[in-house]
PDB file of N, CA and C in Angstrom:
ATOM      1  N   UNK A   1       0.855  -1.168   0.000  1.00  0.00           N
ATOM      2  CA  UNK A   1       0.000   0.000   0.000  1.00  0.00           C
ATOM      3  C   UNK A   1       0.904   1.235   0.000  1.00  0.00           C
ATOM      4  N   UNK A   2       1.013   2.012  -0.953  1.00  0.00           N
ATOM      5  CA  UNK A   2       1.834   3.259  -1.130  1.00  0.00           C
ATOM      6  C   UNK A   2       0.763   4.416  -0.043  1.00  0.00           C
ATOM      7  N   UNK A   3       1.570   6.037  -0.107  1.00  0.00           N
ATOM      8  CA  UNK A   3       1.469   6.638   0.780  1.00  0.00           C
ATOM      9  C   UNK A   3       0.118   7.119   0.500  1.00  0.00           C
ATOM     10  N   UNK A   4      -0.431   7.359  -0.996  1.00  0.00           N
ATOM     11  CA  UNK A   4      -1.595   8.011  -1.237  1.00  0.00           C
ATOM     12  C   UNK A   4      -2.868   6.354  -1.339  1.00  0.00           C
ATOM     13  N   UNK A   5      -3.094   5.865  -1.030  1.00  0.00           N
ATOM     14  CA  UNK A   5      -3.556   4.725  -0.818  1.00  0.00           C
ATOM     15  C   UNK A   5      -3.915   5.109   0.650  1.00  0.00           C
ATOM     16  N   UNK A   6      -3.337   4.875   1.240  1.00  0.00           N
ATOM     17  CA  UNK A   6      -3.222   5.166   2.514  1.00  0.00           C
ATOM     18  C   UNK A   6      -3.787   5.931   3.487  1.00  0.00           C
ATOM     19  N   UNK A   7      -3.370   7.450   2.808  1.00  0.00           N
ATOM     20  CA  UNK A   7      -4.312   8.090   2.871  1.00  0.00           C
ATOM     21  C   UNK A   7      -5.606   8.254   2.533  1.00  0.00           C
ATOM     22  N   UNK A   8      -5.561   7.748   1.566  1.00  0.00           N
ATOM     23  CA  UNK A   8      -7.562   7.629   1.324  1.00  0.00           C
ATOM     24  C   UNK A   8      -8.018   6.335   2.434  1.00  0.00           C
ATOM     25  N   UNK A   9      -7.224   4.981   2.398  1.00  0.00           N
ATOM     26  CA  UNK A   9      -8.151   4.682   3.646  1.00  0.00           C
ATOM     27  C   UNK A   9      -8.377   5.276   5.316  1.00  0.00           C
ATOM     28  N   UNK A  10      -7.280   5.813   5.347  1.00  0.00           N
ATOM     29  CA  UNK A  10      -7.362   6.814   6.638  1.00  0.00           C
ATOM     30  C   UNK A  10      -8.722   7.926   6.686  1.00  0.00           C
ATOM     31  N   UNK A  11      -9.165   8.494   5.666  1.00  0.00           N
ATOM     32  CA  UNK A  11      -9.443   8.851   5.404  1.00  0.00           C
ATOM     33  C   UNK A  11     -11.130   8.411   5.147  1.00  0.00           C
ATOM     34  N   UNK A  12     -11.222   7.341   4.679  1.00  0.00           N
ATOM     35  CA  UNK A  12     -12.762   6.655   4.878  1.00  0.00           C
ATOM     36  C   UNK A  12     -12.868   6.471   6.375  1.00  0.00           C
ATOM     37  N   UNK A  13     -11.775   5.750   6.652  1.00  0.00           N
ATOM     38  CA  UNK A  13     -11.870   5.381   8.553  1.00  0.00           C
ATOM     39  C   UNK A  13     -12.248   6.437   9.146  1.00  0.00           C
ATOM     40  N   UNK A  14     -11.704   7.999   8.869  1.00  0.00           N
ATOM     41  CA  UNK A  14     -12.613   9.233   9.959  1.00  0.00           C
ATOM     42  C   UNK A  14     -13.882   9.069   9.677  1.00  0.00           C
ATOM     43  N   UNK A  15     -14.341   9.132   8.217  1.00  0.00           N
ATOM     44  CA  UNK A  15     -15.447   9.226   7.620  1.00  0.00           C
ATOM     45  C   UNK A  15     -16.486   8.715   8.376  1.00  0.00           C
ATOM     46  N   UNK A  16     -15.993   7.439   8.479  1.00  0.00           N
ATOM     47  CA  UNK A  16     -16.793   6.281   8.775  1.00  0.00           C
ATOM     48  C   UNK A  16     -16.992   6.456  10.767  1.00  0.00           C
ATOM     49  N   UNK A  17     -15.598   7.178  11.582  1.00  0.00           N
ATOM     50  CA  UNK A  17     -16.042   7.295  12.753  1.00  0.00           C
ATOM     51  C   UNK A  17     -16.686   8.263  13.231  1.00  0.00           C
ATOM     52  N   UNK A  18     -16.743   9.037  11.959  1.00  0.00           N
ATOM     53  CA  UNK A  18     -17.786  10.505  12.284  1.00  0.00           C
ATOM     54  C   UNK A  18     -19.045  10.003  12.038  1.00  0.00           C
ATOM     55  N   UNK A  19     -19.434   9.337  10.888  1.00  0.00           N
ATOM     56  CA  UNK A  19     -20.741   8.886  10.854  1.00  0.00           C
ATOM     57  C   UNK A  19     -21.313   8.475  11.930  1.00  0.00           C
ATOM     58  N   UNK A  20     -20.847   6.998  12.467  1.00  0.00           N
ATOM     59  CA  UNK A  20     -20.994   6.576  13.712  1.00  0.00           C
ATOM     60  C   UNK A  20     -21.206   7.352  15.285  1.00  0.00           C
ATOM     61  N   UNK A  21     -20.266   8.341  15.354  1.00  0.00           N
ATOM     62  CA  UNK A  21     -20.018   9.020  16.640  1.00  0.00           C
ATOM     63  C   UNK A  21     -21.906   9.808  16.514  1.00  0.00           C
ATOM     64  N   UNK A  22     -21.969  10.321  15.024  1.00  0.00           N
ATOM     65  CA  UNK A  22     -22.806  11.625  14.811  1.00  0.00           C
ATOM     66  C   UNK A  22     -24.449  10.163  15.441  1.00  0.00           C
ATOM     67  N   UNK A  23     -24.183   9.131  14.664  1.00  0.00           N
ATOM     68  CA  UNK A  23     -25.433   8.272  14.861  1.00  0.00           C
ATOM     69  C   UNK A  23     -25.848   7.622  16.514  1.00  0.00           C
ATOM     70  N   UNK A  24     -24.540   7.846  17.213  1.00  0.00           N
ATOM     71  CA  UNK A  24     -24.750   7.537  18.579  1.00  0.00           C
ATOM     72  C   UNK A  24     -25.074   8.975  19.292  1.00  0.00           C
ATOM     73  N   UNK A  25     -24.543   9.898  18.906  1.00  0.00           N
ATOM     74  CA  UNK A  25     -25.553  11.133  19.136  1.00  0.00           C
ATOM     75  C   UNK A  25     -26.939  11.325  19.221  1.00  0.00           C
ATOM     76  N   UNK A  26     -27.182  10.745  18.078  1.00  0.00           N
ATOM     77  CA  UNK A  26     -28.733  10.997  17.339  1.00  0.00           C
ATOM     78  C   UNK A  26     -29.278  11.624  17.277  1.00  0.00           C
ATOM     79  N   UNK A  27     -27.880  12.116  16.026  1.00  0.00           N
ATOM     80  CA  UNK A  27     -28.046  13.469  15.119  1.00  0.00           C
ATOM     81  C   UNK A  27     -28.982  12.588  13.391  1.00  0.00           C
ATOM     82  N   UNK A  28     -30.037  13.410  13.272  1.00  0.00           N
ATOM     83  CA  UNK A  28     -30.914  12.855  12.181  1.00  0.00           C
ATOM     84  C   UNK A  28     -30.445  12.993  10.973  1.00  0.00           C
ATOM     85  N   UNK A  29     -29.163  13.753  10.733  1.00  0.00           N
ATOM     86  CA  UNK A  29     -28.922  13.503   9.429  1.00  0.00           C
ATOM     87  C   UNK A  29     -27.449  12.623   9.447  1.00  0.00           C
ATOM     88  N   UNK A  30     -27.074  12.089  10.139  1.00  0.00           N
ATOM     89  CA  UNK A  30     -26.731  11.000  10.221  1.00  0.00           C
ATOM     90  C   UNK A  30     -27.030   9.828   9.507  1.00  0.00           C
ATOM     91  N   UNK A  31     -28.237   9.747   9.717  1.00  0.00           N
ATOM     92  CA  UNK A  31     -28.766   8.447   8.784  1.00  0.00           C
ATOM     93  C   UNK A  31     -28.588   8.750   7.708  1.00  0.00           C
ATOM     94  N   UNK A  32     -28.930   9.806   7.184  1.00  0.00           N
ATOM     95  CA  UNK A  32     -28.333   9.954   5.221  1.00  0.00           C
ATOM     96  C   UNK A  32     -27.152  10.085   5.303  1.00  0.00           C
ATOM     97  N   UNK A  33     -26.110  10.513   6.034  1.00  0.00           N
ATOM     98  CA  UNK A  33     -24.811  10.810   5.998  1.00  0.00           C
ATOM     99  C   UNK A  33     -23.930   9.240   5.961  1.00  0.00           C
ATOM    100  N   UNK A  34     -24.841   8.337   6.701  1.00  0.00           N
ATOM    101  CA  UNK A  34     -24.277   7.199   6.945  1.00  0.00           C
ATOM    102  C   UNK A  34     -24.797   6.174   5.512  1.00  0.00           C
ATOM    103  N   UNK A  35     -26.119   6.652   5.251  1.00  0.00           N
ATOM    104  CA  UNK A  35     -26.237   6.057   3.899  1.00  0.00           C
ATOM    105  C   UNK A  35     -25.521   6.363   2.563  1.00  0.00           C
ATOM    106  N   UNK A  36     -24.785   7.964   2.650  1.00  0.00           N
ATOM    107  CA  UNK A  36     -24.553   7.943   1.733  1.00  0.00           C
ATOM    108  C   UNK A  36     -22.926   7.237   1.553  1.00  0.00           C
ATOM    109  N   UNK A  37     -22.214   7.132   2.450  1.00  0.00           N
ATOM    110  CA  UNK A  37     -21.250   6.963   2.874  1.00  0.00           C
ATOM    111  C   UNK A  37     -21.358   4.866   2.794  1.00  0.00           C
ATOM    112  N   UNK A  38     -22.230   4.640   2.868  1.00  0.00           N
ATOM    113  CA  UNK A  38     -22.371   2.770   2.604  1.00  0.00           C
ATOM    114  C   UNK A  38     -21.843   3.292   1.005  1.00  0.00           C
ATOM    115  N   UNK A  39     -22.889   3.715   0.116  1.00  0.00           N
ATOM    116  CA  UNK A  39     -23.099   3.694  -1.213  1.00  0.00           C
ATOM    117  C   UNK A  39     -21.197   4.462  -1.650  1.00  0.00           C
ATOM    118  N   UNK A  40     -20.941   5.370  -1.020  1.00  0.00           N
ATOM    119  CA  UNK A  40     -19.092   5.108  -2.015  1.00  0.00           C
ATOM    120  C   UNK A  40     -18.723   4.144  -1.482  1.00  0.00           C
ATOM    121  N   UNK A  41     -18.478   3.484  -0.327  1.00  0.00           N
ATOM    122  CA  UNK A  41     -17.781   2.089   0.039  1.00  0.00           C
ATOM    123  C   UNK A  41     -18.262   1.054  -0.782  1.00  0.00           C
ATOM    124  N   UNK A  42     -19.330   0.951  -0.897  1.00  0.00           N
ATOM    125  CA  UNK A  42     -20.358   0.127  -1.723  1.00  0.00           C
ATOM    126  C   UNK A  42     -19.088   0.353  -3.500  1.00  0.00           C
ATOM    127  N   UNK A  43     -19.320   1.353  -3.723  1.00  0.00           N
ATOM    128  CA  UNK A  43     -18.721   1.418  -4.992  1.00  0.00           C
ATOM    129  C   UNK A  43     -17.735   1.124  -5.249  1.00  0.00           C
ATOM    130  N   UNK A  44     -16.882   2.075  -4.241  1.00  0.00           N
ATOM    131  CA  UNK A  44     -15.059   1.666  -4.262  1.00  0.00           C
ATOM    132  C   UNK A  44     -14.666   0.178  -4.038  1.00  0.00           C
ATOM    133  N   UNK A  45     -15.886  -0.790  -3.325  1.00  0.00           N
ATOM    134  CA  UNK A  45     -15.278  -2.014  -3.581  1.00  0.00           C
ATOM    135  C   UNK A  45     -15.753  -2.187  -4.733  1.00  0.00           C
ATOM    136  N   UNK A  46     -17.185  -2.170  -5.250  1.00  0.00           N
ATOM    137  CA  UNK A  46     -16.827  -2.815  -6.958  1.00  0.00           C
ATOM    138  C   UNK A  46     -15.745  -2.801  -7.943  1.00  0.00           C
ATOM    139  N   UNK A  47     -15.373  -1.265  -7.593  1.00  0.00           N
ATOM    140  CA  UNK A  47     -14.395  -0.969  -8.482  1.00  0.00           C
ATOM    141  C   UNK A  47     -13.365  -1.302  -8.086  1.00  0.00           C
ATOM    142  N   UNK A  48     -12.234  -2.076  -6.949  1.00  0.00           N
ATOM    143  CA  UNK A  48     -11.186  -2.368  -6.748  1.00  0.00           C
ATOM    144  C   UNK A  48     -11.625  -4.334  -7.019  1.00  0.00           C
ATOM    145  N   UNK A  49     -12.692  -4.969  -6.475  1.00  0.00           N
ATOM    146  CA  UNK A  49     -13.056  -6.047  -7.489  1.00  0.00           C
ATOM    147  C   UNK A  49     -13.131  -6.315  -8.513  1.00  0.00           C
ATOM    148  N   UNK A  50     -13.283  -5.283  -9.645  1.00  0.00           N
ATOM    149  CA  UNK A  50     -13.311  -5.362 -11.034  1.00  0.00           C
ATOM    150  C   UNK A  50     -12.065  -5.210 -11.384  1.00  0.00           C
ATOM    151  N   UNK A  51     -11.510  -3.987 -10.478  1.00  0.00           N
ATOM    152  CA  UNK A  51     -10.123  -3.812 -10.984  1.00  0.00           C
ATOM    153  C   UNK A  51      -9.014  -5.344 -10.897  1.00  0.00           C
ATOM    154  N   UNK A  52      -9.070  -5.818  -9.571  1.00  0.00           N
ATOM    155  CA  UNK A  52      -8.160  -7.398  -9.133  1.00  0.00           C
ATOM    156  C   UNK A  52      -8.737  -8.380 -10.436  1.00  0.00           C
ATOM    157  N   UNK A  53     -10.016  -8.380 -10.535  1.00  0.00           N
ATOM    158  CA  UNK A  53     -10.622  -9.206 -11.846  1.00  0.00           C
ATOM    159  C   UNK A  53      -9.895  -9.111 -12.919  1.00  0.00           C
ATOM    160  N   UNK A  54      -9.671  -7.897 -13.754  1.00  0.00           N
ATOM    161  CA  UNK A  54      -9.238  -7.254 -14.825  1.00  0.00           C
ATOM    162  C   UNK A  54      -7.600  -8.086 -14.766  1.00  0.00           C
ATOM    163  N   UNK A  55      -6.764  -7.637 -13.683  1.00  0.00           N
ATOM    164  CA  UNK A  55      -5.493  -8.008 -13.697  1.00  0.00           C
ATOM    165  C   UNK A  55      -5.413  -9.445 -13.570  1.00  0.00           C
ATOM    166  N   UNK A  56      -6.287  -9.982 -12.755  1.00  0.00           N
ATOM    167  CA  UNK A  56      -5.874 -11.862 -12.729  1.00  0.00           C
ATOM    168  C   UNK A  56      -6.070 -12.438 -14.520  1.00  0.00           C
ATOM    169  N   UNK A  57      -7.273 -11.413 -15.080  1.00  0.00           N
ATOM    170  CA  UNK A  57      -6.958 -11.824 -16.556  1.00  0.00           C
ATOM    171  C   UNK A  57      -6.165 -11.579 -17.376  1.00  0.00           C
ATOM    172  N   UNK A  58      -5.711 -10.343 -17.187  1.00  0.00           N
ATOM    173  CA  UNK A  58      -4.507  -9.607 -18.042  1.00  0.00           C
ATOM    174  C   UNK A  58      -3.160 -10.986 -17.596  1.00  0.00           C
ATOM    175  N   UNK A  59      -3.026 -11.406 -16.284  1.00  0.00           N
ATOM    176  CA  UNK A  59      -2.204 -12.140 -15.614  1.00  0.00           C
ATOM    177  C   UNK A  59      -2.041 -13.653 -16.428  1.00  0.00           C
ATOM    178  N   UNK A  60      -3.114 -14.285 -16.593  1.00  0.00           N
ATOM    179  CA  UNK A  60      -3.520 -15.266 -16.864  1.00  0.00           C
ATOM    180  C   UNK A  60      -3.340 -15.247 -18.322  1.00  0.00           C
ATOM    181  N   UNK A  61      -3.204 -14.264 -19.478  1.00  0.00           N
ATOM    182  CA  UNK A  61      -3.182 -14.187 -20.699  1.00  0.00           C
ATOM    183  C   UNK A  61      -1.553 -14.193 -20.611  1.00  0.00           C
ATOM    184  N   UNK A  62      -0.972 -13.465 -19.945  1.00  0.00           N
ATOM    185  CA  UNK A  62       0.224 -13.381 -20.282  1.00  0.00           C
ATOM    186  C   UNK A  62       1.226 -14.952 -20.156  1.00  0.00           C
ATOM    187  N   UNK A  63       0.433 -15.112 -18.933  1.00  0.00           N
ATOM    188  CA  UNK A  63       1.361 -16.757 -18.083  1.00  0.00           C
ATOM    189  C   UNK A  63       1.046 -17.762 -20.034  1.00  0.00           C
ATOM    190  N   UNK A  64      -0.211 -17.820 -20.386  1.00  0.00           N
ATOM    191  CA  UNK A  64      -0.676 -18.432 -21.361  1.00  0.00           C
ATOM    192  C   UNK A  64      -0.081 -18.047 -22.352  1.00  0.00           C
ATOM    193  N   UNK A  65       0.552 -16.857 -22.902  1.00  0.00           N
ATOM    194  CA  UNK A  65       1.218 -16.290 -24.045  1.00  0.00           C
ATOM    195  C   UNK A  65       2.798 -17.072 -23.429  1.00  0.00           C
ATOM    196  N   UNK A  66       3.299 -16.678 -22.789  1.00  0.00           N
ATOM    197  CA  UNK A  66       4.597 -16.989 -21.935  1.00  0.00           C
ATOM    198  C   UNK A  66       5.036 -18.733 -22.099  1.00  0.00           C
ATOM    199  N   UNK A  67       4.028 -19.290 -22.046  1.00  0.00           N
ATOM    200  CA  UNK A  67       4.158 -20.830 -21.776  1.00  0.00           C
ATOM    201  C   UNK A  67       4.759 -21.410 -20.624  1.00  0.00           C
ATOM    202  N   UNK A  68       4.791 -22.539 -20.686  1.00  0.00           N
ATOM    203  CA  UNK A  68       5.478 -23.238 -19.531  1.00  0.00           C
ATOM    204  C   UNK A  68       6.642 -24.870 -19.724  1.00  0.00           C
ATOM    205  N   UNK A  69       7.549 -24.816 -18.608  1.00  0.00           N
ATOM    206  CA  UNK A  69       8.158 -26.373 -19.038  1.00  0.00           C
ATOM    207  C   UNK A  69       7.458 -27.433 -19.232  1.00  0.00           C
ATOM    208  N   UNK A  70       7.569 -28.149 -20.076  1.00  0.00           N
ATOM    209  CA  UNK A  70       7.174 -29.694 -19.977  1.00  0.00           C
ATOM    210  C   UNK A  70       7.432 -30.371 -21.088  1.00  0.00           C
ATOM    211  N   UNK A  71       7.221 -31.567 -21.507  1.00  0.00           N
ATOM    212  CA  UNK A  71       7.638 -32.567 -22.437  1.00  0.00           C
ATOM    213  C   UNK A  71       7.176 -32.860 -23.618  1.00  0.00           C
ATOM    214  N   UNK A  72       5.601 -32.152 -23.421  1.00  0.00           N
ATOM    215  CA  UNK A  72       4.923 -32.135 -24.844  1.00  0.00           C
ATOM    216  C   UNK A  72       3.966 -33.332 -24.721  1.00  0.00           C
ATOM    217  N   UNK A  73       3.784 -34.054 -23.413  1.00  0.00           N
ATOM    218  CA  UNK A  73       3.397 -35.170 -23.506  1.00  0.00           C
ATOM    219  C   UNK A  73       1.332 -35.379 -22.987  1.00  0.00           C
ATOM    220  N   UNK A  74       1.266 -34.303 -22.338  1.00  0.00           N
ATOM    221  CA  UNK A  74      -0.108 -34.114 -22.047  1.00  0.00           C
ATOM    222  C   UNK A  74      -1.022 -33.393 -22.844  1.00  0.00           C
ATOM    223  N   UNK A  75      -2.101 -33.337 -22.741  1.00  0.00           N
ATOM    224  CA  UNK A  75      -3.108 -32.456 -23.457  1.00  0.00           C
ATOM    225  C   UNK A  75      -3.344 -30.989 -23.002  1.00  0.00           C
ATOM    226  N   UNK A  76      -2.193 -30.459 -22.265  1.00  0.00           N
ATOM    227  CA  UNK A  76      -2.621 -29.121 -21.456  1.00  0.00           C
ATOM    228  C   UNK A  76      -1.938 -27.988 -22.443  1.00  0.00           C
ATOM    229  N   UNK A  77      -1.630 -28.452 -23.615  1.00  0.00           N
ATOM    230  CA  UNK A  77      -1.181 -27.420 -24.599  1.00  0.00           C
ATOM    231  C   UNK A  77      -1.582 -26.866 -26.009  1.00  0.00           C
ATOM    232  N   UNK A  78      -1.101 -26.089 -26.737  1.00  0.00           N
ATOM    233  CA  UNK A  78      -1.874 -25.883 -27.864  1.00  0.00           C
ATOM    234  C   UNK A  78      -0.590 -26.356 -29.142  1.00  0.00           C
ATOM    235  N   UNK A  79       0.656 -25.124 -28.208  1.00  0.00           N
ATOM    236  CA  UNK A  79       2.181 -25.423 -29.067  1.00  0.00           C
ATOM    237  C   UNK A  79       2.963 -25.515 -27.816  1.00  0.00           C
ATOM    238  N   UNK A  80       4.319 -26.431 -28.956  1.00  0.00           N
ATOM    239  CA  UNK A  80       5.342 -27.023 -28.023  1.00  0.00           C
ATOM    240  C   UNK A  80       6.426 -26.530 -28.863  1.00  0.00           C
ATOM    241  N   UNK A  81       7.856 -26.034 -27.699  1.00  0.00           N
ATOM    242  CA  UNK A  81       9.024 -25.966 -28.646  1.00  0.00           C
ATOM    243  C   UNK A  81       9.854 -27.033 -28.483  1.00  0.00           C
ATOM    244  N   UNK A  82      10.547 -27.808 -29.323  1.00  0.00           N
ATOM    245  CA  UNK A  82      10.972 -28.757 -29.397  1.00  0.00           C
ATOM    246  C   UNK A  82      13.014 -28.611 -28.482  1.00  0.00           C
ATOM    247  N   UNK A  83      13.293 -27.536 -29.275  1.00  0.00           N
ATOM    248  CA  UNK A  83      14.472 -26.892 -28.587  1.00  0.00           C
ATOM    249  C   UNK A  83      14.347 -26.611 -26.971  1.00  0.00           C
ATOM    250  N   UNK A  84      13.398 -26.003 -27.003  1.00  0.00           N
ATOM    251  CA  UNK A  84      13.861 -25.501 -24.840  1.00  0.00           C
ATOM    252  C   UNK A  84      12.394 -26.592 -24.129  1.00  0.00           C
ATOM    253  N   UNK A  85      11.784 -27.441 -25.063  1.00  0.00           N
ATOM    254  CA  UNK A  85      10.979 -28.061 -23.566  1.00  0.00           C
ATOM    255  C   UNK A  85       9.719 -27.209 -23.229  1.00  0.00           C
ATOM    256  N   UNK A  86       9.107 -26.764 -24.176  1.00  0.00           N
ATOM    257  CA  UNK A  86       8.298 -25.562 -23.151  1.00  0.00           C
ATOM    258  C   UNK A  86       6.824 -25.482 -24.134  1.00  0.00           C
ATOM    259  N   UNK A  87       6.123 -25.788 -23.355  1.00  0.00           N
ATOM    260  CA  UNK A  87       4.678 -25.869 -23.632  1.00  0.00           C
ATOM    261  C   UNK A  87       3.738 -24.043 -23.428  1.00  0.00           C
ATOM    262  N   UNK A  88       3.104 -23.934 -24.528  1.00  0.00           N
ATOM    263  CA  UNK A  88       2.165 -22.916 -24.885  1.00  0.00           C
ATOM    264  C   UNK A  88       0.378 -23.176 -24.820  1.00  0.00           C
ATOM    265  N   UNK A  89      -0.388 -22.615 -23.916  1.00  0.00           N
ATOM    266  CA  UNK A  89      -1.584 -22.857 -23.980  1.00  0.00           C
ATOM    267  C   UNK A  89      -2.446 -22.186 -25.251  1.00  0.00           C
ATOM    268  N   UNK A  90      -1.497 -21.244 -26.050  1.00  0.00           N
ATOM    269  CA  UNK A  90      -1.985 -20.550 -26.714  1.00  0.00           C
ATOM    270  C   UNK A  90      -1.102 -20.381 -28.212  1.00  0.00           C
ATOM    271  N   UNK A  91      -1.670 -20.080 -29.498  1.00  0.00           N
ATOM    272  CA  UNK A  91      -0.823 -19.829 -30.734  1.00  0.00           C
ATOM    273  C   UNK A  91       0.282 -18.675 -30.747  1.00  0.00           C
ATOM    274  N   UNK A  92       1.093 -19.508 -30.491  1.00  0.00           N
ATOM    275  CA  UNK A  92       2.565 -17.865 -30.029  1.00  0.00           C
ATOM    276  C   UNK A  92       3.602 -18.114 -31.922  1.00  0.00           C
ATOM    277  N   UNK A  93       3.991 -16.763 -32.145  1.00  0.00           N
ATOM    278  CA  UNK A  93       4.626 -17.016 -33.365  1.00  0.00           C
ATOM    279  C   UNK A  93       6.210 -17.217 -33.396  1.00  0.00           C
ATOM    280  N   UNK A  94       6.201 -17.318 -32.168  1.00  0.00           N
ATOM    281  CA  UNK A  94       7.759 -17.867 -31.400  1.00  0.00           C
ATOM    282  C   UNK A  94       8.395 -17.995 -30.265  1.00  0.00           C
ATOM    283  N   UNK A  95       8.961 -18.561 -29.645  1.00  0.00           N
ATOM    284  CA  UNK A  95       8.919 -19.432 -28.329  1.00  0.00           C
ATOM    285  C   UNK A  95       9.851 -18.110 -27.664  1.00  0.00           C
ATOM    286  N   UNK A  96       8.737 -18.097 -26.173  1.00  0.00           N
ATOM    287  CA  UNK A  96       9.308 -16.860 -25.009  1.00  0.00           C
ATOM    288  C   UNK A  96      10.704 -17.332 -24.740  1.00  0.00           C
ATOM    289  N   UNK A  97      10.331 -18.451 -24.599  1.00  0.00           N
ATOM    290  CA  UNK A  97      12.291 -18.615 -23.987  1.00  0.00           C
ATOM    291  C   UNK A  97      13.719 -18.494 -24.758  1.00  0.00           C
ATOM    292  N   UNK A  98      13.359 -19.373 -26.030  1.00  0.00           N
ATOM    293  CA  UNK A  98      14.770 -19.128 -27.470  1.00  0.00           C
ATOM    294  C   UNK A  98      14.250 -18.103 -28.510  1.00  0.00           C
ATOM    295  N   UNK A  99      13.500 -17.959 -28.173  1.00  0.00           N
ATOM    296  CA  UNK A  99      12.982 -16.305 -29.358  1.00  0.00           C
ATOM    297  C   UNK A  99      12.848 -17.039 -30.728  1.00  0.00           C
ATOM    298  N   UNK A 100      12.899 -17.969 -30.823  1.00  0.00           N
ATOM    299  CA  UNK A 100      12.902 -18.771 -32.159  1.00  0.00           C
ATOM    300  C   UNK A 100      11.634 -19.509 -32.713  1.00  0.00           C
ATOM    301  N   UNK A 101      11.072 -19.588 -33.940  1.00  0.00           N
ATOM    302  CA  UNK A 101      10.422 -20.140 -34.332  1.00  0.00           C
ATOM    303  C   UNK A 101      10.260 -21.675 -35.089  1.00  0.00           C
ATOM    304  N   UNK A 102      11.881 -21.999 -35.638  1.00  0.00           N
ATOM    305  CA  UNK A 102      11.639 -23.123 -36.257  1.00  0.00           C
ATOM    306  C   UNK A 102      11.458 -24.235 -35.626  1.00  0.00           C
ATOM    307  N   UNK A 103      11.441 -24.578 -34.345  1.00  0.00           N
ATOM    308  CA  UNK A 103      11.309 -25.717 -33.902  1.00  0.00           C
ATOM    309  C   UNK A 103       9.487 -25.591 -32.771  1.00  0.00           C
ATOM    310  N   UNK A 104       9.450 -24.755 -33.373  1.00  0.00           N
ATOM    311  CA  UNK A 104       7.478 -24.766 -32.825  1.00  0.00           C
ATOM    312  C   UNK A 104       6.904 -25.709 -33.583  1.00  0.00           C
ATOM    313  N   UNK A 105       5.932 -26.502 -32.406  1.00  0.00           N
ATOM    314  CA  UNK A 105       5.169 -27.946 -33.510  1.00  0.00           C
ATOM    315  C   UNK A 105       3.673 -27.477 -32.846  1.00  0.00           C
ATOM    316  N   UNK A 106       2.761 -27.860 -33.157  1.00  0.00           N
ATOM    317  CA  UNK A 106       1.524 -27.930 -32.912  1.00  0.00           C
ATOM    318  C   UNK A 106       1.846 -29.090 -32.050  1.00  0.00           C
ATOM    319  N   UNK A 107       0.181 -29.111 -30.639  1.00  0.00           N
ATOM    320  CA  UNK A 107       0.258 -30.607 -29.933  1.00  0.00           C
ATOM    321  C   UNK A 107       0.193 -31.345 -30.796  1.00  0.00           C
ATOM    322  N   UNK A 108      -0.977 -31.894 -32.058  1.00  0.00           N
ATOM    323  CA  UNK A 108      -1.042 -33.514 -32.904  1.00  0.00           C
ATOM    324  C   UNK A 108       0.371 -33.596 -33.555  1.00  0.00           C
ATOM    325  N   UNK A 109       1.615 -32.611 -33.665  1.00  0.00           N
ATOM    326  CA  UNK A 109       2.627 -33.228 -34.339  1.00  0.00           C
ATOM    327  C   UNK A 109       3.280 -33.825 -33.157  1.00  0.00           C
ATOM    328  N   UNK A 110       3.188 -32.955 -31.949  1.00  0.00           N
ATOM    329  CA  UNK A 110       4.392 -33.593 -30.810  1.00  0.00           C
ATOM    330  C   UNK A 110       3.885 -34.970 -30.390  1.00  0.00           C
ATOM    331  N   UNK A 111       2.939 -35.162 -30.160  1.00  0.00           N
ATOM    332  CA  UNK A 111       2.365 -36.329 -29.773  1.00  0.00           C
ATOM    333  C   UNK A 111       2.279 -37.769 -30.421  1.00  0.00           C
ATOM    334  N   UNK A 112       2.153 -37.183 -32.193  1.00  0.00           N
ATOM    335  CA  UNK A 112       2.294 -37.906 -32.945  1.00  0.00           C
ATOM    336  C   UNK A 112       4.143 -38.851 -32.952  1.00  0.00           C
ATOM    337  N   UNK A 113       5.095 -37.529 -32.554  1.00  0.00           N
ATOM    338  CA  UNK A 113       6.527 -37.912 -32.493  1.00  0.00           C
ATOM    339  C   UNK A 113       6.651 -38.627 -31.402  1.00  0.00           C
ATOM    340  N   UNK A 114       5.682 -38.329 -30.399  1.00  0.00           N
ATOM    341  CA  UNK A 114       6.328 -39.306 -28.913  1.00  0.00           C
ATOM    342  C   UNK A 114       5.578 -40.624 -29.200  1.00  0.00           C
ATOM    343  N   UNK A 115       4.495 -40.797 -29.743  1.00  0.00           N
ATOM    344  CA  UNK A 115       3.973 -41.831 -30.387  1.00  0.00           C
ATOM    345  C   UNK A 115       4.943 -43.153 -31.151  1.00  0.00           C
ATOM    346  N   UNK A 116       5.403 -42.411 -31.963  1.00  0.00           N
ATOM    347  CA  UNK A 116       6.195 -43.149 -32.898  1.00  0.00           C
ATOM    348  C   UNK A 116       7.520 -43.412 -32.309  1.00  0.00           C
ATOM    349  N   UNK A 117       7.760 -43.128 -31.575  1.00  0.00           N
ATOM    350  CA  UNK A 117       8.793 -43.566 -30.131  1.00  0.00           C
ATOM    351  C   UNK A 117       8.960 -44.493 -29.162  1.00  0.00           C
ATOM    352  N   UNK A 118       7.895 -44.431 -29.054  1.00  0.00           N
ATOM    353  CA  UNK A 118       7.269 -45.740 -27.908  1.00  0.00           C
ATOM    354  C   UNK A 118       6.814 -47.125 -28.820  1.00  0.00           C
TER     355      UNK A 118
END
């Protein structure tokens, strides 16, 4: 949490103990003060939920563009590079790790090669 972060929740927290203090008073505009004060909390979480949403996908596209190690031997891929070992969930036009393209196979070719192996 950086410094201006921070400050804004400090900042709801008075909010929120003035509301309260004013409602144990029972001061009458309190109750709208306290309603209106649900409705930005109300909001600011949608919008920091949508926001964490947004990034686990942005996150999740990239890990999937990026690929991962493995042998080529399961169905959890789309492309495989034959040079570094490294499985793609997605159509990449050349492998994150050797920057290279000629040894990219589709899964039915790799499978087909470990096939004809065994």
């Amino acid at each position: 949490m950086n410094e201006e972060e921070l400050k804004k929740w400090v900042d709801k927290v008075e909010d929120v103990h003035a509301v309260v203090s004013s409602l144990a008073k029972g001061d009458k505009e309190a109750v709208a003060k306290a309603a209106r004060l649900e409705a930005e909390l109300r909001s600011s979480d949608q919008e920091q939920r949508e926001k964490a949403k947004r990034e686990r996908e942005e996150d999740l596209a990239r890990r999937r563009k990026q690929g991962r190690s493995g042998k080529g031997h399961t169905d959890m891929y789309e492309w495989f590079c034959r040079r570094c070992l490294w499985e793609f969930a997605v159509k990449v036009d050349k492998c994150s790790q050797c920057e290279k393209d000629d040894m990219l196979v589709a899964r039915e070719e790799r499978q087909a090669e470990l096939r004809e192996k065994t």
